[in-house]
PDB file of N, CA and C in Angstrom:
ATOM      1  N   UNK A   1      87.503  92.367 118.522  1.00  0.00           N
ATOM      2  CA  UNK A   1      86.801  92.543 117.266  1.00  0.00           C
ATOM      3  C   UNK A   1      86.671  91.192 116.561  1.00  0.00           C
ATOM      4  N   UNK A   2      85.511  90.976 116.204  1.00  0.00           N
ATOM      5  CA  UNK A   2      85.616  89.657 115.619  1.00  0.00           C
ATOM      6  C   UNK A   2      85.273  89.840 113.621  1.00  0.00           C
ATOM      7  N   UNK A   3      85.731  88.555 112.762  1.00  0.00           N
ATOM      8  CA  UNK A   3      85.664  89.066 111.792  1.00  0.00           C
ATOM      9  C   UNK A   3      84.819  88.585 111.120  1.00  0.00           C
ATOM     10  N   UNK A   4      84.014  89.824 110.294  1.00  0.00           N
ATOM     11  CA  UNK A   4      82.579  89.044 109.710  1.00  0.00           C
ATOM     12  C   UNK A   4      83.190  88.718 108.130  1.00  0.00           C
ATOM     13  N   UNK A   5      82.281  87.946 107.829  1.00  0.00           N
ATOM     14  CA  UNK A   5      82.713  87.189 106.580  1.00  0.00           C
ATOM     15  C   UNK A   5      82.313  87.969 105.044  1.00  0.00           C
ATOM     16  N   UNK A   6      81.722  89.285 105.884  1.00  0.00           N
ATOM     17  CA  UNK A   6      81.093  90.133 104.572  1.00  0.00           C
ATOM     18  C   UNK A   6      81.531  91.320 104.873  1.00  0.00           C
ATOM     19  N   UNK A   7      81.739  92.677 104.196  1.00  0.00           N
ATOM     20  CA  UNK A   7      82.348  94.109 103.960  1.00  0.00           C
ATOM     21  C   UNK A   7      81.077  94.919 104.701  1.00  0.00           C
ATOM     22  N   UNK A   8      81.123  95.221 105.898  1.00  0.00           N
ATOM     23  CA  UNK A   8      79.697  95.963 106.085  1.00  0.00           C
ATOM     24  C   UNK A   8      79.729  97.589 105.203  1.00  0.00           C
ATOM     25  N   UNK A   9      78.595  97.502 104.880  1.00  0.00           N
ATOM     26  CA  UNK A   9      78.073  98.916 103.732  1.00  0.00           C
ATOM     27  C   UNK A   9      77.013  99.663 104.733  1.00  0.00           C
ATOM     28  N   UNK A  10      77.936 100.597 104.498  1.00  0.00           N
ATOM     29  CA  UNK A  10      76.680 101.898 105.279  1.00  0.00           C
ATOM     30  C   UNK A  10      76.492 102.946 104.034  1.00  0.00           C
ATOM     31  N   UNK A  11      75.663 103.651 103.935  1.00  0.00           N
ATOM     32  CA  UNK A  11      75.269 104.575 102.902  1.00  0.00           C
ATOM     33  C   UNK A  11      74.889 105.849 103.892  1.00  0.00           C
ATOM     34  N   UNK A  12      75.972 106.992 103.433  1.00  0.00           N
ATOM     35  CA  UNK A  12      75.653 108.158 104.465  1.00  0.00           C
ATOM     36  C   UNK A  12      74.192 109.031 103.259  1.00  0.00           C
ATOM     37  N   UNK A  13      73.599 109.441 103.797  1.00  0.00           N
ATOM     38  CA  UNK A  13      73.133 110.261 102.850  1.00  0.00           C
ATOM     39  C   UNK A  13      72.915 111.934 103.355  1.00  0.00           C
ATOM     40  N   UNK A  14      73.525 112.366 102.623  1.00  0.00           N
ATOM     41  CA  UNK A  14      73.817 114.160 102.710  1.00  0.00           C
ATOM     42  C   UNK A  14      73.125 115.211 102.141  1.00  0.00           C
ATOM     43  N   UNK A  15      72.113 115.855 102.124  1.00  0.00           N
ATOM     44  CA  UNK A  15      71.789 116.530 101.460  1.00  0.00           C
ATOM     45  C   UNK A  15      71.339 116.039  99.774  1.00  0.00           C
ATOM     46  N   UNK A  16      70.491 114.688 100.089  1.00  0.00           N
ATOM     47  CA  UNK A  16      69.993 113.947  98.883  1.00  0.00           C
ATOM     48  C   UNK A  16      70.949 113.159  97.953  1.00  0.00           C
ATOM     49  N   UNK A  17      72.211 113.445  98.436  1.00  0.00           N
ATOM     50  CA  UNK A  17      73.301 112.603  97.772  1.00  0.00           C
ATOM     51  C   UNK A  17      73.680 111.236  98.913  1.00  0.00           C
ATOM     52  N   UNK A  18      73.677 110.533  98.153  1.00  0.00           N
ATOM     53  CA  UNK A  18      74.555 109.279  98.988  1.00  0.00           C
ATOM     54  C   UNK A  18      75.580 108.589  98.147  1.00  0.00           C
ATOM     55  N   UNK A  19      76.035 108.056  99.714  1.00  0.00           N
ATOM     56  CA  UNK A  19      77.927 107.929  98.999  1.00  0.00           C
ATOM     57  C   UNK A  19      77.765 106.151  99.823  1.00  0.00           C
ATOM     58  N   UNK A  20      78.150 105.485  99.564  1.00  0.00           N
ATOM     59  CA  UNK A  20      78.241 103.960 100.503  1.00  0.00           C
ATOM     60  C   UNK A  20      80.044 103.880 100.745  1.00  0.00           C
ATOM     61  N   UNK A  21      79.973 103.906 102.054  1.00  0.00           N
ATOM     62  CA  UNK A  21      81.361 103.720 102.662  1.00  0.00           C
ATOM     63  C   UNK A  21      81.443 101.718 103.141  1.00  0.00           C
ATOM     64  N   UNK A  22      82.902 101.439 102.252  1.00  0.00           N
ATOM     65  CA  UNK A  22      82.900 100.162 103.071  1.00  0.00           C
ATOM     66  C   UNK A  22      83.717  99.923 103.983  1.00  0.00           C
ATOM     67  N   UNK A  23      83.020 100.146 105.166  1.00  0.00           N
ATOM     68  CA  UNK A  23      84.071  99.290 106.341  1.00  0.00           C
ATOM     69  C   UNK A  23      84.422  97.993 106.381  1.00  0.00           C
ATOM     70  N   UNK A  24      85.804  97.652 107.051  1.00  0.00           N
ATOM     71  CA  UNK A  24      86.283  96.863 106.362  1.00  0.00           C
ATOM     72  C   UNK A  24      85.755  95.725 107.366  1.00  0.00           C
ATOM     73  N   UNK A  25      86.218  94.410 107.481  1.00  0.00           N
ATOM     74  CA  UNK A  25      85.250  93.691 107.915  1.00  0.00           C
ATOM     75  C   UNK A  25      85.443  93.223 109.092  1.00  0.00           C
ATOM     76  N   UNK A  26      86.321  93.625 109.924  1.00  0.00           N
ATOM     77  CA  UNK A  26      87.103  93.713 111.107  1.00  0.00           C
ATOM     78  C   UNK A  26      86.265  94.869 112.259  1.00  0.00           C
ATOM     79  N   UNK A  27      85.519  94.984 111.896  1.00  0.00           N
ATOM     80  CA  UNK A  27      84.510  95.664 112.986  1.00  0.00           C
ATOM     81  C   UNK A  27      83.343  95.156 113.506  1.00  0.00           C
ATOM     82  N   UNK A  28      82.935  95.085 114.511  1.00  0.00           N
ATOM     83  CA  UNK A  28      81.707  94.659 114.773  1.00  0.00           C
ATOM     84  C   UNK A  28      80.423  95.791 113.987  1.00  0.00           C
ATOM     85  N   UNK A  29      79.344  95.166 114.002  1.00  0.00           N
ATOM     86  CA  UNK A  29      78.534  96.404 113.615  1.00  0.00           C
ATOM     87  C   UNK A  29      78.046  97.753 115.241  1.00  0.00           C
ATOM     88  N   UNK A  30      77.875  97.192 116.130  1.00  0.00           N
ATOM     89  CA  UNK A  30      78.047  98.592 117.447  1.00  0.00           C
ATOM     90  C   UNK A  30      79.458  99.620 116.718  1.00  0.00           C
ATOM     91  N   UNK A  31      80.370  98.556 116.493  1.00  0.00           N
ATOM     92  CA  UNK A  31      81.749  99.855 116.028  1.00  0.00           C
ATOM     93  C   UNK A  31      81.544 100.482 115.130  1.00  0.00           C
ATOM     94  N   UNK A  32      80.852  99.787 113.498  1.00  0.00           N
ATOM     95  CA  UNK A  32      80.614 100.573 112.370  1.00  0.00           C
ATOM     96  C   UNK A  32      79.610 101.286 113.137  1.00  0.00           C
ATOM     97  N   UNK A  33      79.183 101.250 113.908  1.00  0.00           N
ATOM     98  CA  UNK A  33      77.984 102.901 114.520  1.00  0.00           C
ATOM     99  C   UNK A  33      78.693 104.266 115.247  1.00  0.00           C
ATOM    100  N   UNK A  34      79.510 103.217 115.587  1.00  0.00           N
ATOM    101  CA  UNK A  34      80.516 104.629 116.284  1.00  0.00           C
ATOM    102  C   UNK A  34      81.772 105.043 114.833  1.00  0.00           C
ATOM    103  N   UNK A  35      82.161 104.496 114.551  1.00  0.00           N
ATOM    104  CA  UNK A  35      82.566 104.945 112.766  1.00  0.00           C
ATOM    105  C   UNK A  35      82.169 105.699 112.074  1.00  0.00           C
ATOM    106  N   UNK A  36      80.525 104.824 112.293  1.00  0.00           N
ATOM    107  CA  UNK A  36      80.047 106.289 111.284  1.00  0.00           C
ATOM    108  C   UNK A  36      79.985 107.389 111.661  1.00  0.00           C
ATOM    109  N   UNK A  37      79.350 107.673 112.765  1.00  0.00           N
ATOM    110  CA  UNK A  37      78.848 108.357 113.988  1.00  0.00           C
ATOM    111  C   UNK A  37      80.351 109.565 113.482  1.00  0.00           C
ATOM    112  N   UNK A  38      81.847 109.278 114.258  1.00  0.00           N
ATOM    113  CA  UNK A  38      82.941 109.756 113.933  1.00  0.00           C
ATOM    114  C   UNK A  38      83.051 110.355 112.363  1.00  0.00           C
ATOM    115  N   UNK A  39      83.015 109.329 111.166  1.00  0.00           N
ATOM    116  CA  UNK A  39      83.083 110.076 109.962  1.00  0.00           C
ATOM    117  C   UNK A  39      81.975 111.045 109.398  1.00  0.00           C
ATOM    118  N   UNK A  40      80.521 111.208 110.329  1.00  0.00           N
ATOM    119  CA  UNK A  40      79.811 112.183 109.970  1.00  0.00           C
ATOM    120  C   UNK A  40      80.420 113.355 110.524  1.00  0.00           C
ATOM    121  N   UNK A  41      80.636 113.283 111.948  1.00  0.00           N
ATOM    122  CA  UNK A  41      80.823 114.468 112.918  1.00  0.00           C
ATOM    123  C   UNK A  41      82.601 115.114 111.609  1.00  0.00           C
ATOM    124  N   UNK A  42      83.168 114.489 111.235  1.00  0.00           N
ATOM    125  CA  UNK A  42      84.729 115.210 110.617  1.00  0.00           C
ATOM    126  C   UNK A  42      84.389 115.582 109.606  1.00  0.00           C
ATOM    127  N   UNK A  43      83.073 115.189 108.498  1.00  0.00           N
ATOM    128  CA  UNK A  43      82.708 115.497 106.767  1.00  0.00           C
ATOM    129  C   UNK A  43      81.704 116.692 107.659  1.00  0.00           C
ATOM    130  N   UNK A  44      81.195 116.335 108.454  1.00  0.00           N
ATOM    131  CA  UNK A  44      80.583 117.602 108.571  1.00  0.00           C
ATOM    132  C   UNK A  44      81.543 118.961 108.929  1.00  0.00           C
ATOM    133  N   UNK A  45      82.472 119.069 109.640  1.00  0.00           N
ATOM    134  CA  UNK A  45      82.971 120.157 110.065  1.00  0.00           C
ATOM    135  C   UNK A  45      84.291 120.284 108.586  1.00  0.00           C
ATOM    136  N   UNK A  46      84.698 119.498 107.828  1.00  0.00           N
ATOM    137  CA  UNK A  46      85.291 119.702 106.530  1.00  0.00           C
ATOM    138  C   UNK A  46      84.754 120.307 105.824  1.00  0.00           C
ATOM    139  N   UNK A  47      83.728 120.342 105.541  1.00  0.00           N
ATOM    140  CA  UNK A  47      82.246 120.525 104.712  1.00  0.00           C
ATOM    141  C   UNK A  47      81.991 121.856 105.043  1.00  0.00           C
ATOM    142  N   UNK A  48      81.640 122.159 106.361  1.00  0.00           N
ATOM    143  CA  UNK A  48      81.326 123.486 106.746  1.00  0.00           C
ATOM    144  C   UNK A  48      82.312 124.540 106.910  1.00  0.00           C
ATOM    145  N   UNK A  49      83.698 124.054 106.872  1.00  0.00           N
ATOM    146  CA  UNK A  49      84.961 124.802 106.918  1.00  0.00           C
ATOM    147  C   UNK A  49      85.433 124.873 105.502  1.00  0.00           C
ATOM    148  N   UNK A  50      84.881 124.180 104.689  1.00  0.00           N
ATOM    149  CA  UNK A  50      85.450 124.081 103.016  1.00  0.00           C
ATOM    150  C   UNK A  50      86.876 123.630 102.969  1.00  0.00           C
ATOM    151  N   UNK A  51      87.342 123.191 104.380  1.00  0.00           N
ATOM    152  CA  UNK A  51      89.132 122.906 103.767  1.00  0.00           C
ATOM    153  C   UNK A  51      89.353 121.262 103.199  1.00  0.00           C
ATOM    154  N   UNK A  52      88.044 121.060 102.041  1.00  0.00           N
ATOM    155  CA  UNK A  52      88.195 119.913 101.125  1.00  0.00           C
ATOM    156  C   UNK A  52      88.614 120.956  99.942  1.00  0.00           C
ATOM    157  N   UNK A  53      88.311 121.958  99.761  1.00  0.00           N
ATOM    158  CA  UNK A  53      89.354 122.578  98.814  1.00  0.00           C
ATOM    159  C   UNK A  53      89.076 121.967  96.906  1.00  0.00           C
ATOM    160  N   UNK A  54      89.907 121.960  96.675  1.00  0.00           N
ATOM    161  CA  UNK A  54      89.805 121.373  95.125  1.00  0.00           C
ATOM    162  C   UNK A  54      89.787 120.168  95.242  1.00  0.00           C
ATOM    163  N   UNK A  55      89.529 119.072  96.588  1.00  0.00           N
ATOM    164  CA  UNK A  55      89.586 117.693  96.404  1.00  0.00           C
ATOM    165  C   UNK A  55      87.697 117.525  96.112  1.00  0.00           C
ATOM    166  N   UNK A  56      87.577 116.393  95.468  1.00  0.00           N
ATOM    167  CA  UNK A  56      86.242 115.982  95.388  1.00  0.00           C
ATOM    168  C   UNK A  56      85.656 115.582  96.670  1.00  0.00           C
ATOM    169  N   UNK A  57      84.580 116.058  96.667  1.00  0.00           N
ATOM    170  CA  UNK A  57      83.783 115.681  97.876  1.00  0.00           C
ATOM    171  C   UNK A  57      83.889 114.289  98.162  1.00  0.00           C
ATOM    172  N   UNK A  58      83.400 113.344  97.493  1.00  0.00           N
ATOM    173  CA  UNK A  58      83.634 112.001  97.464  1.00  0.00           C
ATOM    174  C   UNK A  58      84.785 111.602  97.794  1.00  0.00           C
ATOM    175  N   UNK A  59      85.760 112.238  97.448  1.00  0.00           N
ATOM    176  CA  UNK A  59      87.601 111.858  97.898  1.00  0.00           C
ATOM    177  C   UNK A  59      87.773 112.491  99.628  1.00  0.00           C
ATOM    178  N   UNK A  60      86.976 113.219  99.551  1.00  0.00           N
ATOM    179  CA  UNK A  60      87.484 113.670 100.495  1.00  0.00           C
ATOM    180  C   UNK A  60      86.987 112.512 101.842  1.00  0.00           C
ATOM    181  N   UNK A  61      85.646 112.248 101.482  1.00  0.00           N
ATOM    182  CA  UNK A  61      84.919 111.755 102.323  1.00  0.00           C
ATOM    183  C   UNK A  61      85.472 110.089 102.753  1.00  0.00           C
ATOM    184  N   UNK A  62      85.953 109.619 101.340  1.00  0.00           N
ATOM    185  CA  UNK A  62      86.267 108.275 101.355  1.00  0.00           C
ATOM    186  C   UNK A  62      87.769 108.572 102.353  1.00  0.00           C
ATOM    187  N   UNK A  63      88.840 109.593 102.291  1.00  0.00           N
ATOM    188  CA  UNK A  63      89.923 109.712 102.542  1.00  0.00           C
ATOM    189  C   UNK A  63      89.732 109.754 104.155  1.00  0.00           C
ATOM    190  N   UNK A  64      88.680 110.490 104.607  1.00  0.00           N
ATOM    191  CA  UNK A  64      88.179 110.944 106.054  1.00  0.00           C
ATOM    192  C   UNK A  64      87.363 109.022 106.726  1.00  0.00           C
ATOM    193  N   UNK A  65      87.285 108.282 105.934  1.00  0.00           N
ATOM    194  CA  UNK A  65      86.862 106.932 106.182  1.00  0.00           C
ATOM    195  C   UNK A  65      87.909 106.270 106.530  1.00  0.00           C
ATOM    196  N   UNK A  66      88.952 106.281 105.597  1.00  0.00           N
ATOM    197  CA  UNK A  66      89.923 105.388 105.921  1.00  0.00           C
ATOM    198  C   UNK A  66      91.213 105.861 106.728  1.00  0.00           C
ATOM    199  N   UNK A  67      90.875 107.126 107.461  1.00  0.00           N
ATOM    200  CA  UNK A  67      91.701 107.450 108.398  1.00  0.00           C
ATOM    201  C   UNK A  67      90.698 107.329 109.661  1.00  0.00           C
ATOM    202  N   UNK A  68      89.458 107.235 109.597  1.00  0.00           N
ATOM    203  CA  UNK A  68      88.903 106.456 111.374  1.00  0.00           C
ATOM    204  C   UNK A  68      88.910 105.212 111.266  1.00  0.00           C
ATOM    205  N   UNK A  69      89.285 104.505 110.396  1.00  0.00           N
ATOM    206  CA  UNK A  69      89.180 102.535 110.245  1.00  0.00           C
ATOM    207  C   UNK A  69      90.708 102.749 110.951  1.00  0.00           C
ATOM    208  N   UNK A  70      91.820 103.371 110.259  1.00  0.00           N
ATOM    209  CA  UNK A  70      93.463 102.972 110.633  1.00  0.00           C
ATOM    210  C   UNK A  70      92.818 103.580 112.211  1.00  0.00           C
ATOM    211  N   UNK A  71      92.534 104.481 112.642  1.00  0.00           N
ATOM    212  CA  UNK A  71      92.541 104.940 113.940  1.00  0.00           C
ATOM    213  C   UNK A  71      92.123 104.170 115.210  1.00  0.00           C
ATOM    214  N   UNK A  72      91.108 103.511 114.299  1.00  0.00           N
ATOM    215  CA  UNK A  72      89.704 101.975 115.247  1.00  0.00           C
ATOM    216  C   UNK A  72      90.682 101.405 115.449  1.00  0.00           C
ATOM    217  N   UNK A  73      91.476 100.485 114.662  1.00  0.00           N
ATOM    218  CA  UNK A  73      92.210  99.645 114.541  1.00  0.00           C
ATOM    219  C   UNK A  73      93.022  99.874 115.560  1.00  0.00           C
ATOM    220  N   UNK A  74      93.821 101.160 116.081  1.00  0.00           N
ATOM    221  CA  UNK A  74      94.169 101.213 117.297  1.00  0.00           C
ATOM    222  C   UNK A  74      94.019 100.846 118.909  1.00  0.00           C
ATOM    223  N   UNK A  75      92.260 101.138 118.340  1.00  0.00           N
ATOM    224  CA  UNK A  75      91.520 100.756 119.343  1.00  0.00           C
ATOM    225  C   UNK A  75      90.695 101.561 119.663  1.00  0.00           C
ATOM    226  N   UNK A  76      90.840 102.821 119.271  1.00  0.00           N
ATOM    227  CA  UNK A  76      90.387 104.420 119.569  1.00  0.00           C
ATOM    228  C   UNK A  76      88.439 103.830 119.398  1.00  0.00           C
ATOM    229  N   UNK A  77      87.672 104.275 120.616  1.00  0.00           N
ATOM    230  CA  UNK A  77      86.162 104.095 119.905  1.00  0.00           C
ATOM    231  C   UNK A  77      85.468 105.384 120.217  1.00  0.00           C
ATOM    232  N   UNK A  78      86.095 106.496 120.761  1.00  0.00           N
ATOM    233  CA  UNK A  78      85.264 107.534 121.292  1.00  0.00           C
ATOM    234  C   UNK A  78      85.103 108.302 119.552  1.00  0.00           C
ATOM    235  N   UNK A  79      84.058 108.610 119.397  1.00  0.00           N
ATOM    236  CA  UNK A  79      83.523 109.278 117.869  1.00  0.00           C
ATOM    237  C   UNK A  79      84.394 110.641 117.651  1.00  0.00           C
ATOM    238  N   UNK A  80      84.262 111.230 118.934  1.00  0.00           N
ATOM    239  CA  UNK A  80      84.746 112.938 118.777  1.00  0.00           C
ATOM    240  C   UNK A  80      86.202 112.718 118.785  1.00  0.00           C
ATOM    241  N   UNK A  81      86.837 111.906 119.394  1.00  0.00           N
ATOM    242  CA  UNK A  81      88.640 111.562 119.290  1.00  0.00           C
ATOM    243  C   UNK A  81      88.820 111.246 117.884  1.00  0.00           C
ATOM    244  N   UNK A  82      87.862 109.847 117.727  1.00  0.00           N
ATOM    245  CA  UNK A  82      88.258 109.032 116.377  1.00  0.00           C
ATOM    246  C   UNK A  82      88.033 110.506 115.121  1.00  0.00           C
ATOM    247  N   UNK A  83      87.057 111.203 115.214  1.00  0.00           N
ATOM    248  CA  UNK A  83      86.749 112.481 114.563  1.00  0.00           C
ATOM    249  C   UNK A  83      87.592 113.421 114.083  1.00  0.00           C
ATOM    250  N   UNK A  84      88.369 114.153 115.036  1.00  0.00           N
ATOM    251  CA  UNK A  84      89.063 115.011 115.284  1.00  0.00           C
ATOM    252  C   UNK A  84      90.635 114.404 114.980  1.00  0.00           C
ATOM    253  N   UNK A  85      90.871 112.993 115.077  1.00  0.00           N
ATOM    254  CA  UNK A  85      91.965 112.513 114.550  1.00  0.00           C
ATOM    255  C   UNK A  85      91.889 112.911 113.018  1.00  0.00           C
ATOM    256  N   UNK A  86      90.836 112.108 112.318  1.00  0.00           N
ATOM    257  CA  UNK A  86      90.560 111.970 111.172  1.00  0.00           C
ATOM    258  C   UNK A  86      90.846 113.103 110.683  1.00  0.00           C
ATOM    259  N   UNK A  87      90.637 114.316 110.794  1.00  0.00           N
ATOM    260  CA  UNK A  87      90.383 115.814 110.491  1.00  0.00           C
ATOM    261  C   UNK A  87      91.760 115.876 110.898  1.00  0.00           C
ATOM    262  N   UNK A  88      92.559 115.808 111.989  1.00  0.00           N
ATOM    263  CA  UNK A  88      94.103 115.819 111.483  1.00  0.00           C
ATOM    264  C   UNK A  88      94.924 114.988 110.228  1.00  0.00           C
ATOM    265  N   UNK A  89      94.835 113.852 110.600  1.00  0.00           N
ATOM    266  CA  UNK A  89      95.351 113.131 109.463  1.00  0.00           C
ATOM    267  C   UNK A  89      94.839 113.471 107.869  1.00  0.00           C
ATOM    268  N   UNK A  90      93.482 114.027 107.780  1.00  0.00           N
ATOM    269  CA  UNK A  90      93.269 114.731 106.298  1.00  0.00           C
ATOM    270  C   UNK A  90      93.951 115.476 106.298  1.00  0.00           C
ATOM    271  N   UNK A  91      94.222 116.545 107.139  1.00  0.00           N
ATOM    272  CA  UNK A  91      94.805 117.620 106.725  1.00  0.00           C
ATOM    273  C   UNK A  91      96.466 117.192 106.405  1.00  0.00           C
ATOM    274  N   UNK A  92      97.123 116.806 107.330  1.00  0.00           N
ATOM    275  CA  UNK A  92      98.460 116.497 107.246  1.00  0.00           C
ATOM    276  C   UNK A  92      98.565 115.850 105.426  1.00  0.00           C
ATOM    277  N   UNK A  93      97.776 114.969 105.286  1.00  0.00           N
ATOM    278  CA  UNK A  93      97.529 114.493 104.106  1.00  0.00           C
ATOM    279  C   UNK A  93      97.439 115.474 102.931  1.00  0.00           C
ATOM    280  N   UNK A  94      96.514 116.209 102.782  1.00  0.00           N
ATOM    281  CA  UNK A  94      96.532 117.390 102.075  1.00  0.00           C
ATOM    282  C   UNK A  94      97.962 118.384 102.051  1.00  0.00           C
ATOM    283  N   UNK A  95      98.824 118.406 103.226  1.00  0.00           N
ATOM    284  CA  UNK A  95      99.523 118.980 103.257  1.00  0.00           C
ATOM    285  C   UNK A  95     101.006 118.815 102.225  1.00  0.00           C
ATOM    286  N   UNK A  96     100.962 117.188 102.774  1.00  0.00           N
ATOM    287  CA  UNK A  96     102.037 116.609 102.062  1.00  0.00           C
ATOM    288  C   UNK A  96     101.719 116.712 100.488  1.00  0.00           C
ATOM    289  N   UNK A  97     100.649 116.280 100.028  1.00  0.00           N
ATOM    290  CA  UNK A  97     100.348 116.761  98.827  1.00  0.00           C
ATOM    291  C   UNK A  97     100.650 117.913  98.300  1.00  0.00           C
ATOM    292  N   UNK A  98     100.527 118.914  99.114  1.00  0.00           N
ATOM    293  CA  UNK A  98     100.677 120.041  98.299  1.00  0.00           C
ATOM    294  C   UNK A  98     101.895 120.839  98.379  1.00  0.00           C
ATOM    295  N   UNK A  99     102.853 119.691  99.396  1.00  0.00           N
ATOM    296  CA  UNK A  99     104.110 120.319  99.308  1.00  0.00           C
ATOM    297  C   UNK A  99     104.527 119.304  98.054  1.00  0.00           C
ATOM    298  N   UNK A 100     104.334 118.098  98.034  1.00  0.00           N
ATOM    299  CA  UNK A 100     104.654 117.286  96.813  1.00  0.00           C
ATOM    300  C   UNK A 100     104.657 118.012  94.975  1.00  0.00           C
ATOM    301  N   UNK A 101     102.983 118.757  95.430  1.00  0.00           N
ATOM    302  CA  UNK A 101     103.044 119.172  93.986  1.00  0.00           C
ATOM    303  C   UNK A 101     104.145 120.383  93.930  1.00  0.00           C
ATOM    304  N   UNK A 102     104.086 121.051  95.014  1.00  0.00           N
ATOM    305  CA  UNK A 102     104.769 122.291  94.735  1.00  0.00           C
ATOM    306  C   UNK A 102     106.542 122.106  94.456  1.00  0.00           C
ATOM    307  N   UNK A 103     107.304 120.789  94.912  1.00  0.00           N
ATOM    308  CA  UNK A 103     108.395 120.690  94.797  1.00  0.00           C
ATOM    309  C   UNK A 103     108.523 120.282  93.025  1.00  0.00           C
ATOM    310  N   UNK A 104     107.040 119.215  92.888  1.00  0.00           N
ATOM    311  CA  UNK A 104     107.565 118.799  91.241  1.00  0.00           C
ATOM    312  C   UNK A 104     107.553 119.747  90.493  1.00  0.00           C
ATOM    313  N   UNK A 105     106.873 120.805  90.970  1.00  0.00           N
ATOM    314  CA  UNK A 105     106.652 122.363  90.281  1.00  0.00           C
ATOM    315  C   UNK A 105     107.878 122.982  90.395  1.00  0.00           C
ATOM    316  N   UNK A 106     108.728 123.162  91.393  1.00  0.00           N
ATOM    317  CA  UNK A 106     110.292 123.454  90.857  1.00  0.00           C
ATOM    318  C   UNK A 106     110.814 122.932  90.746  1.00  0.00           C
ATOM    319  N   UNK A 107     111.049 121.400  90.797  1.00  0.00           N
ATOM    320  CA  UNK A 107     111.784 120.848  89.663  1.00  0.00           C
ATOM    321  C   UNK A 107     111.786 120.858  88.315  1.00  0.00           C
ATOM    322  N   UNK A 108     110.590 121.338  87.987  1.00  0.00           N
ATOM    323  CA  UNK A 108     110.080 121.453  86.185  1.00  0.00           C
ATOM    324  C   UNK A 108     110.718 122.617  85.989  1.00  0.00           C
ATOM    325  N   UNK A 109     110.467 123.509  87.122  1.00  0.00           N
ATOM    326  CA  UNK A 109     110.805 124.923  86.365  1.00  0.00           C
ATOM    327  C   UNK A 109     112.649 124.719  86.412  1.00  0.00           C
ATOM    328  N   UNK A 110     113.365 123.995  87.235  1.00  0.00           N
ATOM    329  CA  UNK A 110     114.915 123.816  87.342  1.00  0.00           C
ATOM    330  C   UNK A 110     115.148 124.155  86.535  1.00  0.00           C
ATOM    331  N   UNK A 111     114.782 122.843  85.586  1.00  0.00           N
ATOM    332  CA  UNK A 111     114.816 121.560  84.560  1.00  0.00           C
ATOM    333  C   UNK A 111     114.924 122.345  83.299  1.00  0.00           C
ATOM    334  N   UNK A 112     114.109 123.506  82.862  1.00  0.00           N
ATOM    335  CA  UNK A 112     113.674 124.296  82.023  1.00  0.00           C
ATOM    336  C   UNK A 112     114.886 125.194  81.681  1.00  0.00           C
TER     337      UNK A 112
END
């Protein structure tokens, strides 16, 4: 991977909304194609499964970005792997969250 001296910007556009994802600058641009390629194929099946839940679309999407960049970085370039990772690691993510909130939630109630 060689490193470009600028943040490449892709702009997905979804259903008349667009969001600009920045990859970071450690990719070639062939990779930001398979990146994107990967973070459409995981927002799409999030999207169509609804398990973004009460997170913002935008969070969700940016969160589903920066788990195929850590994944690239491995080395991973197949879209449907790098994909299907991503869509694990959101979820695990979501998970911990919501065991997080739910513990500060009995600690409040201890506390009380």
């Amino acid at each position: 991977m060689r490193r470009n001296s600028q943040i490449a910007r892709l702009k997905l556009v979804r259903k008349g909304v667009g969001m600009a994802i920045d990859w970071d600058n450690s990719f070639e641009p062939e990779e930001i194609q398979v990146l994107s390629t990967a973070l459409e194929r995981a927002w799409d099946f999030i999207e169509k499964s609804g398990e973004f839940g009460m997170d913002a679309p935008d969070y969700c999407r940016s969160s589903l970005a920066t788990h195929v960049m850590a994944i690239a970085r491995t080395g991973e370039r197949d879209p449907l792997r790098l994909a299907n990772s991503a869509i694990q690691r959101y979820r695990q993510q979501r998970a911990q969250q919501f065991a997080a909130a739910i513990k500060k939630r009995t600690n409040e109630s201890a506390a009380k």
